[in-house]
C-alpha atoms as a PDB file:
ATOM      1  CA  UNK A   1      -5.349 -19.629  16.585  1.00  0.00           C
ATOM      2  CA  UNK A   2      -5.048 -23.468  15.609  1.00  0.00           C
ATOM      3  CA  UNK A   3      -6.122 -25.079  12.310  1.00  0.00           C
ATOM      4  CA  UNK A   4      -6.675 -28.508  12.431  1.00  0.00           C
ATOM      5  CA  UNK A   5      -6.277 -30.783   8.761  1.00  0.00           C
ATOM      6  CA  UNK A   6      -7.192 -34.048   7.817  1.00  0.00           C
ATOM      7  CA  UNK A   7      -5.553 -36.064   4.990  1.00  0.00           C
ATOM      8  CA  UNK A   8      -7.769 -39.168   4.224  1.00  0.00           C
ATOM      9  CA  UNK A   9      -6.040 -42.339   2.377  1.00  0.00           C
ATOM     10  CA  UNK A  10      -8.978 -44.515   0.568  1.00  0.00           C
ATOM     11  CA  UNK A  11      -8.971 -47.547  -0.808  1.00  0.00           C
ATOM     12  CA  UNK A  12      -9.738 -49.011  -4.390  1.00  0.00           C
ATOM     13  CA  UNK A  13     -13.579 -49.372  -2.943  1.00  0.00           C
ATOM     14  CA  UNK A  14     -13.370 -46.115  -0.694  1.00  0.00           C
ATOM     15  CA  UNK A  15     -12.972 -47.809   2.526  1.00  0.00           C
ATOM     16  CA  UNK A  16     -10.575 -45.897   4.515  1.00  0.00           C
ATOM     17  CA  UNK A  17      -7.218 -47.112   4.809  1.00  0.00           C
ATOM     18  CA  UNK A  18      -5.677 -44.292   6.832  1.00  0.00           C
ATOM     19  CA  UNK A  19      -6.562 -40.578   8.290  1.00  0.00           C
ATOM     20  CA  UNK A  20      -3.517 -38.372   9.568  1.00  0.00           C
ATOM     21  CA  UNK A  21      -4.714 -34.843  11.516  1.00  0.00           C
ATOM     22  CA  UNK A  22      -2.811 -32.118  11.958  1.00  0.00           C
ATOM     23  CA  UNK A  23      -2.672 -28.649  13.967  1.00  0.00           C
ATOM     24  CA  UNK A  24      -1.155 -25.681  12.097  1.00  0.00           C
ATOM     25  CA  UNK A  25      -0.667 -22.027  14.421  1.00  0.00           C
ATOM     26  CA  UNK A  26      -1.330 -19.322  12.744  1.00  0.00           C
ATOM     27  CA  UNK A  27       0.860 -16.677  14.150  1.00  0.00           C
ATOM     28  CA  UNK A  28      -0.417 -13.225  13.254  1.00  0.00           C
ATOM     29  CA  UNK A  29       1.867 -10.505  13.520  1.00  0.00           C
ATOM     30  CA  UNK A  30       0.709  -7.240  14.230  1.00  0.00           C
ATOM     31  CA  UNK A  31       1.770  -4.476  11.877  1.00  0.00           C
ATOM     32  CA  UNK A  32       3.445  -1.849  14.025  1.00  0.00           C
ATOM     33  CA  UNK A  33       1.725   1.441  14.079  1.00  0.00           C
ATOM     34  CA  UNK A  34       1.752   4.430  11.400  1.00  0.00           C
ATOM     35  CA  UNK A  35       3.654   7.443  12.587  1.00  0.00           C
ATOM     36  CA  UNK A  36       1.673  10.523  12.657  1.00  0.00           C
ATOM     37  CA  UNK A  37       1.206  11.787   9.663  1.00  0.00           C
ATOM     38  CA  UNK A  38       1.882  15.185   8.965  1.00  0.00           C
ATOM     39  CA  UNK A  39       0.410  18.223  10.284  1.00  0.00           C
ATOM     40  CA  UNK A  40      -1.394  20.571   8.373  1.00  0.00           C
ATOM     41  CA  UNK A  41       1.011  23.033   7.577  1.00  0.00           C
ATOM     42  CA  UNK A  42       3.685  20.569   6.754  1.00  0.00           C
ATOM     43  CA  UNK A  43       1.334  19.411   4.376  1.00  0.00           C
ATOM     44  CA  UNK A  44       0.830  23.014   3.327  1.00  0.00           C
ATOM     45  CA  UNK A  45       4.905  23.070   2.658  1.00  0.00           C
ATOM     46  CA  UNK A  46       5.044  19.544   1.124  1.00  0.00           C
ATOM     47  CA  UNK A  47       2.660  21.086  -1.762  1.00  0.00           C
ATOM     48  CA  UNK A  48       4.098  24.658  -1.727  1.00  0.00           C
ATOM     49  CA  UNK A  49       7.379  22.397  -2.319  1.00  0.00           C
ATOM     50  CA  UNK A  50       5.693  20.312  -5.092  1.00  0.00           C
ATOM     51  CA  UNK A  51       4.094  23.223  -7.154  1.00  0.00           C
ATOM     52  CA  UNK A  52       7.260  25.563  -7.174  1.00  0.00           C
ATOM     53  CA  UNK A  53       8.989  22.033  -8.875  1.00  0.00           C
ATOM     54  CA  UNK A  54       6.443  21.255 -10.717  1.00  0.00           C
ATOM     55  CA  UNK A  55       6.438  25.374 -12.153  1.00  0.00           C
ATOM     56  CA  UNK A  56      10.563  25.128 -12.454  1.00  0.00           C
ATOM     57  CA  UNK A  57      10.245  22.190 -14.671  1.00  0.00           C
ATOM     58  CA  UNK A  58       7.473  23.578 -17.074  1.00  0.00           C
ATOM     59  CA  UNK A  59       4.567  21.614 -15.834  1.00  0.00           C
ATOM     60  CA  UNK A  60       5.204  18.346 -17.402  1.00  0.00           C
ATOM     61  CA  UNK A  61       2.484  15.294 -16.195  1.00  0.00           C
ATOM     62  CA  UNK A  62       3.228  11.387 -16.497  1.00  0.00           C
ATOM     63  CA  UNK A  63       1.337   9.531 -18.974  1.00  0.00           C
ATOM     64  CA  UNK A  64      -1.137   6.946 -18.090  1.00  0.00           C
ATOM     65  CA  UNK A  65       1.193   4.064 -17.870  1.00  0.00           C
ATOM     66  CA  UNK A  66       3.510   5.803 -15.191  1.00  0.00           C
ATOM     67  CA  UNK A  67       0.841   6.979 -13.277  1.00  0.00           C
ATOM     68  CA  UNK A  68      -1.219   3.603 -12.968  1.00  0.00           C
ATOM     69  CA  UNK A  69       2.810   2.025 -11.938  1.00  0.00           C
ATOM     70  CA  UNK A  70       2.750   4.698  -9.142  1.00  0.00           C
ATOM     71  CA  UNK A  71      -0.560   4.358  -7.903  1.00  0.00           C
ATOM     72  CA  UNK A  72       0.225   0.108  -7.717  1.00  0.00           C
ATOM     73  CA  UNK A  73       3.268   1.218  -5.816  1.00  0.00           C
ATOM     74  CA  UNK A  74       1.063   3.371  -3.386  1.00  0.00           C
ATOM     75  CA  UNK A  75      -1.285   1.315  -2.740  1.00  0.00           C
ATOM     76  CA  UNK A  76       0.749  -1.923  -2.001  1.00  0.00           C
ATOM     77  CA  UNK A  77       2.131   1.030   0.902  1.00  0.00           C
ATOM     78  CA  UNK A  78       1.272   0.844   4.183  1.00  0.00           C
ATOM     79  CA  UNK A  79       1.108   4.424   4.689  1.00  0.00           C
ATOM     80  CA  UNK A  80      -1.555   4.682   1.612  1.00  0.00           C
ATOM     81  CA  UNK A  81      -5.591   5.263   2.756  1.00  0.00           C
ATOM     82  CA  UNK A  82      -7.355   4.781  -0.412  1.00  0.00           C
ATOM     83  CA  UNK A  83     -10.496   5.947   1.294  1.00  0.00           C
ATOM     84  CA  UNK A  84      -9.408   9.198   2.869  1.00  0.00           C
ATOM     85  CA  UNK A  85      -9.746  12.902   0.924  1.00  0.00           C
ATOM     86  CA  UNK A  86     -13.212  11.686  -0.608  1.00  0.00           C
ATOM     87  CA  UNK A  87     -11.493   8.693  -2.481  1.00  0.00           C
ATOM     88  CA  UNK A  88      -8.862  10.751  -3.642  1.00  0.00           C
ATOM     89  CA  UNK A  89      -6.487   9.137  -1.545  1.00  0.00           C
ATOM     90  CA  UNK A  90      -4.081   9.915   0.925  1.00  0.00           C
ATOM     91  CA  UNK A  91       0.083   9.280   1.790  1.00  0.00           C
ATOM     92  CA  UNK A  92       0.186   9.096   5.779  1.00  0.00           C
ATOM     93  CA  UNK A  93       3.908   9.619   5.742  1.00  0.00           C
ATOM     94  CA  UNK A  94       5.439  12.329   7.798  1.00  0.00           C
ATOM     95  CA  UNK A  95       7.329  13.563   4.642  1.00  0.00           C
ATOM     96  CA  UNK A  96       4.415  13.317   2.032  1.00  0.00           C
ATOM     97  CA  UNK A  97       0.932  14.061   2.635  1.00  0.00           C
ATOM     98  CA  UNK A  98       0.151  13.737  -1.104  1.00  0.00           C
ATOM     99  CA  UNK A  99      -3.208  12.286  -3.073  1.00  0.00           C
ATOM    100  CA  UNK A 100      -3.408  10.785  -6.030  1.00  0.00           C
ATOM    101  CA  UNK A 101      -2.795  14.520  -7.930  1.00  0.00           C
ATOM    102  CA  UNK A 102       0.697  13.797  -6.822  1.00  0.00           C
ATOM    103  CA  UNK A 103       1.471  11.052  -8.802  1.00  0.00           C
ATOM    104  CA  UNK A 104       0.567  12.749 -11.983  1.00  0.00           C
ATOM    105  CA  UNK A 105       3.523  15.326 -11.551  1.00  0.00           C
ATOM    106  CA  UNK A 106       6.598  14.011 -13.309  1.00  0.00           C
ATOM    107  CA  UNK A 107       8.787  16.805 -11.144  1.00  0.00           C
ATOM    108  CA  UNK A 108       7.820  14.104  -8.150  1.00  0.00           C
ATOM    109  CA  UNK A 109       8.475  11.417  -5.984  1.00  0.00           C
ATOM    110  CA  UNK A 110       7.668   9.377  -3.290  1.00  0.00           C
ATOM    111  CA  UNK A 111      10.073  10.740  -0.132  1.00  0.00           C
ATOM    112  CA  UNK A 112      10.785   6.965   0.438  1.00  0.00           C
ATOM    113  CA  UNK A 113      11.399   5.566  -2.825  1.00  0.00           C
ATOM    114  CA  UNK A 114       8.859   3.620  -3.800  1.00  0.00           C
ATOM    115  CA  UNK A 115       8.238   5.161  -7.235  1.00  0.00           C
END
């Protein structure tokens, strides 16, 4: 896909002293495809996992702050569908699995590191 731009040089009465085109590519890189994301029941052991951490450590939840800093983080993600689970959001990572519920859980984190 070409772009073609024009720079225009006028003159003191707008005549036009010189024009100079140019073609830009755009080279657009496909992003390569998400892995599958995990099956039901390893979703299923991702949040047995999550609530017997969450229990250990006495329940505690992230305040506001932290939790709006993870969601950023998830959804500059390419594994993160905003849309899926009714809006509630969803991780398509093999390892995760989680919605947004997730993020409140200060036992947690993302299984690649991005919060």
């Amino acid at each position: 896909m070409a772009r073609v731009t024009a720079t225009r040089l006028k003159g003191p009465n707008g005549e036009l002293l010189s024009e100079q085109r140019a073609s830009v590519q755009t080279v657009i890189t496909p992003r390569p495809p998400l892995p599958e994301p995990p099956t039901i029941g390893e979703m299923l052991t991702n949040f047995a996992g999550a609530m017997l951490r969450w229990a250990g450590s006495g329940f505690p939840v992230v305040d506001e702050v932290t939790f709006r800093l993870r969601l950023e983080q998830c959804r500059a993600c390419r594994f993160w569908d905003e849309q899926a689970r009714a809006n509630a959001g969803k991780c398509h990572h093999p390892k995760c699995g989680c919605t947004k519920a997730k993020l409140w859980l200060a036992s947690e984190k993302c299984p690649i590191a991005k919060w």
